[in-house]
N, C-alpha and C. Protein backbone atom coordinates (compact mmCIF):
# COMPACT_ATOMS: atom_id res chain seq x y z
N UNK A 1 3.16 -7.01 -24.29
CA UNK A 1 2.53 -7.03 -22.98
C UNK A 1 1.02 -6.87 -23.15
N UNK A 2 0.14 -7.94 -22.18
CA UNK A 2 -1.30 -7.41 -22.75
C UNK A 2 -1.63 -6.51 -21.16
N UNK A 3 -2.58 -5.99 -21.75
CA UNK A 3 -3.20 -4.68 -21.14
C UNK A 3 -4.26 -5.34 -20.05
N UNK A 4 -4.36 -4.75 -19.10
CA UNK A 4 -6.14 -5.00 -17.94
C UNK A 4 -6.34 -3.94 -17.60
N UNK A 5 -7.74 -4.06 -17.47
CA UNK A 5 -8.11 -2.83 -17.39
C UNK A 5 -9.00 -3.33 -15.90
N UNK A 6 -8.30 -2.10 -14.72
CA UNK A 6 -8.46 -1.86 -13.57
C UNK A 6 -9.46 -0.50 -13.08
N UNK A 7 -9.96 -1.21 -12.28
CA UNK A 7 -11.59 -0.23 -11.71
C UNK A 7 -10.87 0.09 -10.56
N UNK A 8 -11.03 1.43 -10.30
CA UNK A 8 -10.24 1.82 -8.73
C UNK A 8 -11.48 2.91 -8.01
N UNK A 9 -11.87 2.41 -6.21
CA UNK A 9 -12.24 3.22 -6.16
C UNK A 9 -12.08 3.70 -4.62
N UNK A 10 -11.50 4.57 -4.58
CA UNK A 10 -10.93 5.48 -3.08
C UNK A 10 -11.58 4.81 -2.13
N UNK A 11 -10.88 3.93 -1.08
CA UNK A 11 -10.83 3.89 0.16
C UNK A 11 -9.96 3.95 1.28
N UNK A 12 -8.91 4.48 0.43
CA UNK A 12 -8.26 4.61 1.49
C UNK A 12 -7.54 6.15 2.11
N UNK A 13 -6.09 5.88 2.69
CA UNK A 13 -6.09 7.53 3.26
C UNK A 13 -5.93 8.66 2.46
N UNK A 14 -5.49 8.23 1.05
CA UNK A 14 -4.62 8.95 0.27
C UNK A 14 -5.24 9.15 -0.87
N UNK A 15 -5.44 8.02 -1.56
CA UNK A 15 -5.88 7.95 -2.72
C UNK A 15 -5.87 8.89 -4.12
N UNK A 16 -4.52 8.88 -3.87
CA UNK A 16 -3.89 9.43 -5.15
C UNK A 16 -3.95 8.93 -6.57
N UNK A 17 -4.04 7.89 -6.58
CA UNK A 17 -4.21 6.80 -8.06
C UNK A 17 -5.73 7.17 -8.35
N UNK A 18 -6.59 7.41 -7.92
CA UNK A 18 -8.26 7.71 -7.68
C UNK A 18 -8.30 9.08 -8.17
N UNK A 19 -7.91 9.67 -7.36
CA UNK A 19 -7.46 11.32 -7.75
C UNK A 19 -6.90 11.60 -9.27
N UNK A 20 -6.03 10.68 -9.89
CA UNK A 20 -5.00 11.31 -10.83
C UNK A 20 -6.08 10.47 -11.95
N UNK A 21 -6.84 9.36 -11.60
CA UNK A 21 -8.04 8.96 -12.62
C UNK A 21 -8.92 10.17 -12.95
N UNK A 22 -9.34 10.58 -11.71
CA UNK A 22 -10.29 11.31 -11.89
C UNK A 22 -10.58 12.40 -12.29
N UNK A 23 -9.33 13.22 -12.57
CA UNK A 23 -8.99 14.14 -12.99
C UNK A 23 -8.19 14.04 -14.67
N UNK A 24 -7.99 13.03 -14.83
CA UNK A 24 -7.90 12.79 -16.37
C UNK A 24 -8.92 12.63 -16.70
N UNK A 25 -10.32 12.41 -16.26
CA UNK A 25 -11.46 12.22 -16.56
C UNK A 25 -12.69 13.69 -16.38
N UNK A 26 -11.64 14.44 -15.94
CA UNK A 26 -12.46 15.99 -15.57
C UNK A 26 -13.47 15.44 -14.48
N UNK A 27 -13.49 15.34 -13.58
CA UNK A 27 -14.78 14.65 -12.73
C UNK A 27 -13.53 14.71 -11.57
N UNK A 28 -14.98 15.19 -10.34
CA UNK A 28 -14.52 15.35 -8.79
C UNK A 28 -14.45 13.97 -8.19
N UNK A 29 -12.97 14.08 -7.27
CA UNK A 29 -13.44 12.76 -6.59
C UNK A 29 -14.15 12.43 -5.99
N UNK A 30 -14.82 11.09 -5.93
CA UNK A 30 -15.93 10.59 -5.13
C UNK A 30 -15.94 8.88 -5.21
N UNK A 31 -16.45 8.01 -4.38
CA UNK A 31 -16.64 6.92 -4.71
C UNK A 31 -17.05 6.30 -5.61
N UNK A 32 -18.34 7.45 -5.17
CA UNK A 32 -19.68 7.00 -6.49
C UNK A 32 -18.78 8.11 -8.26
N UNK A 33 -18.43 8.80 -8.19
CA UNK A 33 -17.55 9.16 -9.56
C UNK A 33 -16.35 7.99 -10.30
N UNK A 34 -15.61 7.56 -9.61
CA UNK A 34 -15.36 6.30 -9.68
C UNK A 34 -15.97 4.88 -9.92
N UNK A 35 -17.03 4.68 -9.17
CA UNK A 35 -17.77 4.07 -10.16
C UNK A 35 -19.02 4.20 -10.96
N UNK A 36 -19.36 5.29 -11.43
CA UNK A 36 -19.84 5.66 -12.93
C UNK A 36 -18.77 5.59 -13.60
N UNK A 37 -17.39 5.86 -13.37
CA UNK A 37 -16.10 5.82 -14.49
C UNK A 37 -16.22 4.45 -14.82
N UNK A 38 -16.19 3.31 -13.69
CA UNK A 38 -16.17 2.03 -13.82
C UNK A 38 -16.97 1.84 -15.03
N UNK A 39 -18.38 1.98 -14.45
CA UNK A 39 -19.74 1.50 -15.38
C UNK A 39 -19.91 1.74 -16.94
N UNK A 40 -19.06 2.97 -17.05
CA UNK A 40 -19.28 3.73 -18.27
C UNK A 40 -18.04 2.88 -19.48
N UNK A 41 -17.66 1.77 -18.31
CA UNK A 41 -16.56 1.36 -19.29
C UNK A 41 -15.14 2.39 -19.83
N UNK A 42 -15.06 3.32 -18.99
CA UNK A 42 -13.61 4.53 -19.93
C UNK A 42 -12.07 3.76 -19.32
N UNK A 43 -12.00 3.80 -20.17
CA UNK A 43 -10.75 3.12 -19.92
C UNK A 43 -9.52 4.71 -20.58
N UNK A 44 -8.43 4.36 -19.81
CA UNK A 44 -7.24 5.47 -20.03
C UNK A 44 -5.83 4.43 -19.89
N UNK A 45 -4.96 4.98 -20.65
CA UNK A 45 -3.55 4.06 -20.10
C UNK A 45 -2.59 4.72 -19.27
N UNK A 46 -2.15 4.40 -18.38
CA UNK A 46 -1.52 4.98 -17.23
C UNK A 46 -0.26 3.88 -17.18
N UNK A 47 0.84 4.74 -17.00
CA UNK A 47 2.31 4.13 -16.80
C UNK A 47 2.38 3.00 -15.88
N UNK A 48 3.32 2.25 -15.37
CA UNK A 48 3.93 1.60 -14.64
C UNK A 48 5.38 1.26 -14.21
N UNK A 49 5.66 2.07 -13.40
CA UNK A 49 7.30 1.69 -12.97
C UNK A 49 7.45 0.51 -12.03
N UNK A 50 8.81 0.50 -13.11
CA UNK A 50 9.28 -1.00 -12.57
C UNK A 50 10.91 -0.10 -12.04
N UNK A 51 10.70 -0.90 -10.42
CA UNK A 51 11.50 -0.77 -9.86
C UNK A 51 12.64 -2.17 -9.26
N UNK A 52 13.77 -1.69 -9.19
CA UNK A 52 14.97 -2.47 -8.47
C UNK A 52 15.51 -2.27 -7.58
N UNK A 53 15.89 -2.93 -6.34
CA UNK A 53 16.35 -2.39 -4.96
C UNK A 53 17.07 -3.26 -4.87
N UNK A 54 18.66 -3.16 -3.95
CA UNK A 54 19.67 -4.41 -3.86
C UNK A 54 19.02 -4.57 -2.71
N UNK A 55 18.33 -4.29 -1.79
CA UNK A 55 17.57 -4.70 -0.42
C UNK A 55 16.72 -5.66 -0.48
N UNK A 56 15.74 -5.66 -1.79
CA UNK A 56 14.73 -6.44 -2.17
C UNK A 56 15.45 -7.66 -3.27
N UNK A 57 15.32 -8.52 -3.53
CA UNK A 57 15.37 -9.80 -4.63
C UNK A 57 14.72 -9.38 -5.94
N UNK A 58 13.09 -8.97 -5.55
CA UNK A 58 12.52 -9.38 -6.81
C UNK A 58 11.61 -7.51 -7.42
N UNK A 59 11.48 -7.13 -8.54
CA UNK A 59 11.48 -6.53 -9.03
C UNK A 59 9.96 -5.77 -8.68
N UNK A 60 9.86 -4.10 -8.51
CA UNK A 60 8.59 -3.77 -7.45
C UNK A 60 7.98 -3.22 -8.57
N UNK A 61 6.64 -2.94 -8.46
CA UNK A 61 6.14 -2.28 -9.77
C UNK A 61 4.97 -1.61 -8.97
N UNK A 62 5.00 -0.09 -9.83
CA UNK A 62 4.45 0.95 -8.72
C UNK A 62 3.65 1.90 -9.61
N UNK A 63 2.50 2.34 -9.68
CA UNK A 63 1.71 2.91 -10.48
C UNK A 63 1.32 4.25 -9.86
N UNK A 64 1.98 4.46 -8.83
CA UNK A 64 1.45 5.55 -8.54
C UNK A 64 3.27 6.62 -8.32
N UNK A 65 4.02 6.01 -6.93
CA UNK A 65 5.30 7.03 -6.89
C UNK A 65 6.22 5.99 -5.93
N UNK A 66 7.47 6.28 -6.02
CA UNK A 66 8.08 6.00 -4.93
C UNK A 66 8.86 6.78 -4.18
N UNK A 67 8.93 6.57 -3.27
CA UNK A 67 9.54 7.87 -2.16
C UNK A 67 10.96 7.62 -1.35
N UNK A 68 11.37 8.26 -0.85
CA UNK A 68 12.43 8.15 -0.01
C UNK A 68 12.63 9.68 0.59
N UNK A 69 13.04 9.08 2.12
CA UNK A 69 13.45 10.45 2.95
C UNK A 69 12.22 10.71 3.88
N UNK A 70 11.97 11.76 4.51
CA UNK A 70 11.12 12.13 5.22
C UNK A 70 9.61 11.91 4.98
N UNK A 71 9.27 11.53 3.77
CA UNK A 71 8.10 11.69 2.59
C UNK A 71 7.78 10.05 3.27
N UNK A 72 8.52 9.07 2.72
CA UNK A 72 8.33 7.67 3.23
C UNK A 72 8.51 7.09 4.46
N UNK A 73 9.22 7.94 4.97
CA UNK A 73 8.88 8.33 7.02
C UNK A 73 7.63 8.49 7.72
N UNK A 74 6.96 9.34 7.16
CA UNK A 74 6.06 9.58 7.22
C UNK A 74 4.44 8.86 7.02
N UNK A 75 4.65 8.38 5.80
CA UNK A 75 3.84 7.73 5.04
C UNK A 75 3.69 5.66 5.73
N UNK A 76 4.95 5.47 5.93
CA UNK A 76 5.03 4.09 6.49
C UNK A 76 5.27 4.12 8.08
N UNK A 77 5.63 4.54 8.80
CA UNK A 77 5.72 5.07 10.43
C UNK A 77 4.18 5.78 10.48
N UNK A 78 3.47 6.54 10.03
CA UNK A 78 2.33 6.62 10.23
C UNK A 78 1.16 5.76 10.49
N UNK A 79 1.10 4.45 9.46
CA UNK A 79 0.05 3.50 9.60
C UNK A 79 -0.40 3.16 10.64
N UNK A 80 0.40 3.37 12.40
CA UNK A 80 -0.33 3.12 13.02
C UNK A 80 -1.36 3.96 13.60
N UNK A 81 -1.60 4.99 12.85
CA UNK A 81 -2.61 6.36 13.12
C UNK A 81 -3.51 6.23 12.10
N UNK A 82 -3.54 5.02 11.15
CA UNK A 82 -4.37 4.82 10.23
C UNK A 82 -5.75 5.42 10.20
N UNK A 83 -6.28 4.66 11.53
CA UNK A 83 -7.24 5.75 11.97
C UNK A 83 -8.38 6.85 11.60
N UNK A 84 -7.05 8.23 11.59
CA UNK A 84 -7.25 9.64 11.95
C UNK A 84 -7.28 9.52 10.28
N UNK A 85 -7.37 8.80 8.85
CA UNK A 85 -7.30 9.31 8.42
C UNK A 85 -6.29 9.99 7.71
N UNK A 86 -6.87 10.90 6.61
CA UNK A 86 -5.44 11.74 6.23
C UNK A 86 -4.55 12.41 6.85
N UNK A 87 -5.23 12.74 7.75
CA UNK A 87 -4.53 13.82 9.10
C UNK A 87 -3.54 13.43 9.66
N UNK A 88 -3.58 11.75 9.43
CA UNK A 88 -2.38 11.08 9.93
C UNK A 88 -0.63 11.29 9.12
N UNK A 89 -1.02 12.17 7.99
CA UNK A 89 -0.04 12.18 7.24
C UNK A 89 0.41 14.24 8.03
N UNK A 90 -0.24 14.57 8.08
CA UNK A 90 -0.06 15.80 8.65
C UNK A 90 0.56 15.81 9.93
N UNK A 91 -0.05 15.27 10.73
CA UNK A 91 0.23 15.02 12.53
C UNK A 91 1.80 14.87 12.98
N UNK A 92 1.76 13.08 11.88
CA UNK A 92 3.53 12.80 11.92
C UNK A 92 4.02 13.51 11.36
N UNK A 93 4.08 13.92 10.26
CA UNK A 93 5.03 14.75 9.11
C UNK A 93 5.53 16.01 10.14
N UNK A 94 4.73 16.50 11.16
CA UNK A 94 5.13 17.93 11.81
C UNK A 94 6.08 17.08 13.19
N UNK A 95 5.46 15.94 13.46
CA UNK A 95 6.27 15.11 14.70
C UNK A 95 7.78 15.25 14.28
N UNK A 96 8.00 14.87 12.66
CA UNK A 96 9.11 13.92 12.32
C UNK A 96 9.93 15.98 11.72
N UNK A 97 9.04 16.90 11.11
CA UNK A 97 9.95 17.78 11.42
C UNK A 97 10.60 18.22 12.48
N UNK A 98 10.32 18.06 13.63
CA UNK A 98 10.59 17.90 14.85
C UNK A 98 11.92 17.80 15.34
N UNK A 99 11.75 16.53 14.79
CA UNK A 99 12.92 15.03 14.98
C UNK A 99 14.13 15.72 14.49
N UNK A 100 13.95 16.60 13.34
CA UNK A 100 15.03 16.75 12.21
C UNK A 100 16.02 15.47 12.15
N UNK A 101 15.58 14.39 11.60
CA UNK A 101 16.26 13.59 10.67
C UNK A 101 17.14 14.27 9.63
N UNK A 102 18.43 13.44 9.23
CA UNK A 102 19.05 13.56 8.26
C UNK A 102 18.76 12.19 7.04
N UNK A 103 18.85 12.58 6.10
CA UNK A 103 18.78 11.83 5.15
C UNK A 103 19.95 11.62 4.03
N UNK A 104 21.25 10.75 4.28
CA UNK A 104 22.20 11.16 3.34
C UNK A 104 22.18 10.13 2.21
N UNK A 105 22.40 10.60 1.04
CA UNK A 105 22.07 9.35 0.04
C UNK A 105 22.86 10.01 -1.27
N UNK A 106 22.86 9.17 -2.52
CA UNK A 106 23.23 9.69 -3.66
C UNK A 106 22.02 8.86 -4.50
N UNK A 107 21.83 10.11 -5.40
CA UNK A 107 20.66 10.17 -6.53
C UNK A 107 21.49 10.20 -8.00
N UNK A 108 21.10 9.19 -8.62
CA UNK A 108 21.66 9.00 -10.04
C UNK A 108 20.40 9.28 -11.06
N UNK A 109 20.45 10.45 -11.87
CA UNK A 109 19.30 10.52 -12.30
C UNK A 109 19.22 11.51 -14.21
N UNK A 110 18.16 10.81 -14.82
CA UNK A 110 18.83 11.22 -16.21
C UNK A 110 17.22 12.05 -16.72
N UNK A 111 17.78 12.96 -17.52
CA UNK A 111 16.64 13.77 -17.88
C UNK A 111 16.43 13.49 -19.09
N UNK A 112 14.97 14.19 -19.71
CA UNK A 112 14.99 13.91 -21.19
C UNK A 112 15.87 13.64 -21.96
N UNK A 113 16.05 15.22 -21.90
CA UNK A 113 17.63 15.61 -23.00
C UNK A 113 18.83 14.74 -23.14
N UNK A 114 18.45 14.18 -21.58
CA UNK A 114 19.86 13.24 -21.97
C UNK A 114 19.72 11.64 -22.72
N UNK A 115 18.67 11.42 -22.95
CA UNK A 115 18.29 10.17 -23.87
C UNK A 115 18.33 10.44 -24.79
N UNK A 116 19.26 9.12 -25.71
CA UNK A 116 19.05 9.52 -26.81
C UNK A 116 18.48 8.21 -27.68
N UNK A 117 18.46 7.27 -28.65
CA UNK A 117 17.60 6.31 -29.24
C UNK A 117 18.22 5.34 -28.79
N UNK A 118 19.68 5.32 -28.54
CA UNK A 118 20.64 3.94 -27.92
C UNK A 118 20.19 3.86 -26.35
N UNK A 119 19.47 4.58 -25.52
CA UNK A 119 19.84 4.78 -24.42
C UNK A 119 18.74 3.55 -24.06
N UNK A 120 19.32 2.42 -22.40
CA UNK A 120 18.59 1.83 -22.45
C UNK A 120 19.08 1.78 -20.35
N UNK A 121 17.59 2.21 -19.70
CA UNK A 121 17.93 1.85 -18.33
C UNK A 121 18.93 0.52 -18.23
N UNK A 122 19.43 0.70 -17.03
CA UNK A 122 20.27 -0.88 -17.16
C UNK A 122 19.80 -1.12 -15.41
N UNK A 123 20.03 -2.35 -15.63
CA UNK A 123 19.59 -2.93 -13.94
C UNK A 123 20.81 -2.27 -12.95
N UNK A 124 20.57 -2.51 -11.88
CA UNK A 124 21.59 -2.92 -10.71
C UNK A 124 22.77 -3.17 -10.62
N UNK A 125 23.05 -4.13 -11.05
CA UNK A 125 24.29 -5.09 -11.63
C UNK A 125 25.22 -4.57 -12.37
N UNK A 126 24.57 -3.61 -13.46
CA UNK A 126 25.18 -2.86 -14.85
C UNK A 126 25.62 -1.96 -14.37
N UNK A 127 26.94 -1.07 -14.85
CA UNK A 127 27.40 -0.48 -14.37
C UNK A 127 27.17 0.85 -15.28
N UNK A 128 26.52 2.19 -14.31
CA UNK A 128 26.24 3.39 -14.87
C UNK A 128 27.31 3.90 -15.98
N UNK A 129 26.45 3.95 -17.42
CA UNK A 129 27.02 5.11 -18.18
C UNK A 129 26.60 6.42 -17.91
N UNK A 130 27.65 7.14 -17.11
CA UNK A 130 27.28 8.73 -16.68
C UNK A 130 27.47 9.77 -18.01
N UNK A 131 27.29 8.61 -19.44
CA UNK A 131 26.89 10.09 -20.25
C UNK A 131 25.68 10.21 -20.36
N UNK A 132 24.39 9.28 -19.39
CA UNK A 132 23.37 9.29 -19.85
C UNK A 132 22.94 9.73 -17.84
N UNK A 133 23.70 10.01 -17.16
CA UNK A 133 23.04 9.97 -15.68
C UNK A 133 23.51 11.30 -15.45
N UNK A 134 23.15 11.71 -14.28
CA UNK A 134 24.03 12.48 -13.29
C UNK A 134 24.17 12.35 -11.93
N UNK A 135 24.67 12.76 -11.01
CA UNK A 135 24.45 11.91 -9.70
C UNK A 135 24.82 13.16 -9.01
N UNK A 136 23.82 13.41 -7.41
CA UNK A 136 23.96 13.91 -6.34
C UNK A 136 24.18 13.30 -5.29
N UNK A 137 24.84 13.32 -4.45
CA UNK A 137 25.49 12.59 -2.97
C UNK A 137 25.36 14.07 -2.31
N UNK A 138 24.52 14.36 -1.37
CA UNK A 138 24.26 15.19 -0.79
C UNK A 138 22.96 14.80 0.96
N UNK A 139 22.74 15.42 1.44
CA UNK A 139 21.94 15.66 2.49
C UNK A 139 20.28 15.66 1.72
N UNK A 140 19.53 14.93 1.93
CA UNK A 140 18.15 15.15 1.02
C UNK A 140 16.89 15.57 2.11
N UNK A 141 15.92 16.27 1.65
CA UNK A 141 14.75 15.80 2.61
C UNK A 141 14.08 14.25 2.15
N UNK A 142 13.56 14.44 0.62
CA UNK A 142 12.82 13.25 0.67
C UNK A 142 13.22 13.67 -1.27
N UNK A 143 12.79 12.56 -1.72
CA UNK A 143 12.68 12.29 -3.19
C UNK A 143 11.42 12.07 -3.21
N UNK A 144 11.09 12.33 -4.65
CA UNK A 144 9.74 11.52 -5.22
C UNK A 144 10.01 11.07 -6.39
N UNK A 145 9.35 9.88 -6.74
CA UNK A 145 9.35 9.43 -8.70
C UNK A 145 8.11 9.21 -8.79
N UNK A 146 7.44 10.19 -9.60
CA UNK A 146 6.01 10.07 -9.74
C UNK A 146 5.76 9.39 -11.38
N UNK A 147 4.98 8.84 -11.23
CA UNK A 147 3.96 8.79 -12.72
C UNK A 147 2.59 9.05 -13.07
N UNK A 148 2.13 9.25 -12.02
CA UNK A 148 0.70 10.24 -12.24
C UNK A 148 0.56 11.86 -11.14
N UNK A 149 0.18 12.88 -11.22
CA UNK A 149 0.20 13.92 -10.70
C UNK A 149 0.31 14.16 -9.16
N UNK A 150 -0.99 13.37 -9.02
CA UNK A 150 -1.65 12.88 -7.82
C UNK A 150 -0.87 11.98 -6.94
N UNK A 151 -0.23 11.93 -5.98
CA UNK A 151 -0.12 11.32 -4.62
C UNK A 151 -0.58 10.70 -3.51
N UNK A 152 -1.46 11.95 -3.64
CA UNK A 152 -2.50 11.79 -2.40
C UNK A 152 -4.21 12.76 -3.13
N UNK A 153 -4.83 12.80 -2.50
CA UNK A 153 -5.79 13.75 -2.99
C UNK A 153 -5.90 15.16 -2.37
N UNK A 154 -4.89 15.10 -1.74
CA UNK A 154 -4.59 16.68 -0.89
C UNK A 154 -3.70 16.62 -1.49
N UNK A 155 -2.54 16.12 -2.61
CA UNK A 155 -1.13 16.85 -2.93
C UNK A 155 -1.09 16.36 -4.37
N UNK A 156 -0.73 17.07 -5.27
CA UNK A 156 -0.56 17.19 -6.66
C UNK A 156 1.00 17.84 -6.82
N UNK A 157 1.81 16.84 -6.29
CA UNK A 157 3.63 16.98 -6.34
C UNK A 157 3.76 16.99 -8.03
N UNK A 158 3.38 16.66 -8.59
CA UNK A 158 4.10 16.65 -10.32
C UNK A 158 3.22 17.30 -10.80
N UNK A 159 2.55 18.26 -10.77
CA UNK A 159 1.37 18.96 -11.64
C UNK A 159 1.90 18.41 -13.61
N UNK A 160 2.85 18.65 -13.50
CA UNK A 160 3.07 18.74 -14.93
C UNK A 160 3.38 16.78 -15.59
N UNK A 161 3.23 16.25 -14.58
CA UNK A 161 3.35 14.68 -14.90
C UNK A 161 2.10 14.31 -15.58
N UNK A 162 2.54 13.55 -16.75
CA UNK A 162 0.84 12.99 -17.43
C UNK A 162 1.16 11.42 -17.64
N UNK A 163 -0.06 10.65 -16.92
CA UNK A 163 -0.09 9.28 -16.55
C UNK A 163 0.31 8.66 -17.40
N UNK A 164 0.57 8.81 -18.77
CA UNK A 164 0.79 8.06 -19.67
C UNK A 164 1.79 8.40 -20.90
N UNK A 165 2.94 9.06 -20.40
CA UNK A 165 3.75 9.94 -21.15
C UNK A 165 4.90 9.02 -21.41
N UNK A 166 5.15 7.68 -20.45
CA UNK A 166 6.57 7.26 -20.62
C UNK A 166 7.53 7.63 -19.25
N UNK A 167 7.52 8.29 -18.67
CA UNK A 167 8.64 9.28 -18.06
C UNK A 167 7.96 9.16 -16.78
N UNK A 168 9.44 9.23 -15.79
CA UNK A 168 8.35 9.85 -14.47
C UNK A 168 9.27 10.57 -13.86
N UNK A 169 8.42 11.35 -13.24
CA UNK A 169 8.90 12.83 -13.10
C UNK A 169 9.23 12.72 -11.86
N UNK A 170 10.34 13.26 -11.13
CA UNK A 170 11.54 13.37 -10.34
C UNK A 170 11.25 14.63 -9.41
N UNK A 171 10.81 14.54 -8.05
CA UNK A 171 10.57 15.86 -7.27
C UNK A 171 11.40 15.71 -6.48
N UNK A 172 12.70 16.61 -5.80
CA UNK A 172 13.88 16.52 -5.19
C UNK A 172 13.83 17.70 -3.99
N UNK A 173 13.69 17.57 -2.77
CA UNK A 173 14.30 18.71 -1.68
C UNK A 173 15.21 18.74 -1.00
N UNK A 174 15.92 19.27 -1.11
CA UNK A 174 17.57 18.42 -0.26
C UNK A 174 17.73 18.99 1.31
N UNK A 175 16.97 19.75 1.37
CA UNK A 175 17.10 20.31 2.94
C UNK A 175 15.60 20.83 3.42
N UNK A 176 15.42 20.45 4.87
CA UNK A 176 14.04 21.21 5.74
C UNK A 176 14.50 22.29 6.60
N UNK A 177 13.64 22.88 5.87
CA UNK A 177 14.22 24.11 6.54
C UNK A 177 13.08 24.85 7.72
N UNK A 178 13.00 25.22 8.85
CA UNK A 178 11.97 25.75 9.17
C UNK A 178 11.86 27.38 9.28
């Protein structure tokens, strides 16, 4: 696979991919910090998940997280408050606790430990070897699959996620509680 190297610089509500640069780079976010990163030429390698959905056809690829549950409720039902800003993620998020939605789903999901050198994701189609998964069918709030720390620049959900490790790290709440 060949490599490009991508200049990113915060405009929008969240800007978590900006954030999780910029902080592998020790440097505050800013526009203008972003591009001196640009200028200075630093380049870093940062993951990419490739995702599969039987909803979707063709294969999604996501550099920052993907969500489900109240988290992506939020985040996509919001846009029309685009607006306000980040605040827009605050405003709804307290609307939609509100609401108390349920979220019922099952999570198939494999940890380090459980890979071993044979182990190889399999698509959709393939049918789970559960010596390498485990699975929850339960009530969720929201999931996350992160590959860089950063989310947003107000939320650092994976503190311990590093952009370029291979892995992405799995944040799970199964109930809102108030």
């Amino acid at each position: 696979m060949k490599y490009t190297a991508v200049g990113v610089i915060p405009g929008g509500s969240a800007n978590g991919y900006a954030k999780s640069i910029c902080e592998e780079s020790k440097e505050e976010l800013s526009p203008q910090t972003c591009a001196f990163i640009i200028a200075r030429g630093e380049t870093k390698m940062f993951d990419l998940m490739e995702i599969e959905s039987p909803s979707y056809p063709n294969k999604i690829y996501s550099f920052l997280s993907i969500t489900w549950g109240i988290i992506a409720d939020i985040d996509l039902e919001s846009e029309k408050f685009r607006y306000c800003g980040s605040a827009r993620f605050t405003v709804y998020g307290v609307y939609l606790l509100a609401c108390q939605r349920n979220y019922y789903g099952t999570l198939y999901y494999c940890t380090e430990d459980m890979i071993d050198k044979n182990f190889k994701f399999p698509s959709l189609r393939d049918e789970l070897d559960l010596k390498y998964f485990k699975k929850e069918s339960k009530s969720f709030a929201y999931f996350y699959a992160c590959v860089v720390p950063w989310v947003a620049d107000f939320a650092k959900v994976a503190p311990k996620c590093l952009p370029n490790d291979g892995m992405c790290d799995l944040i799970v709440n199964l109930i809102i509680l108030f």
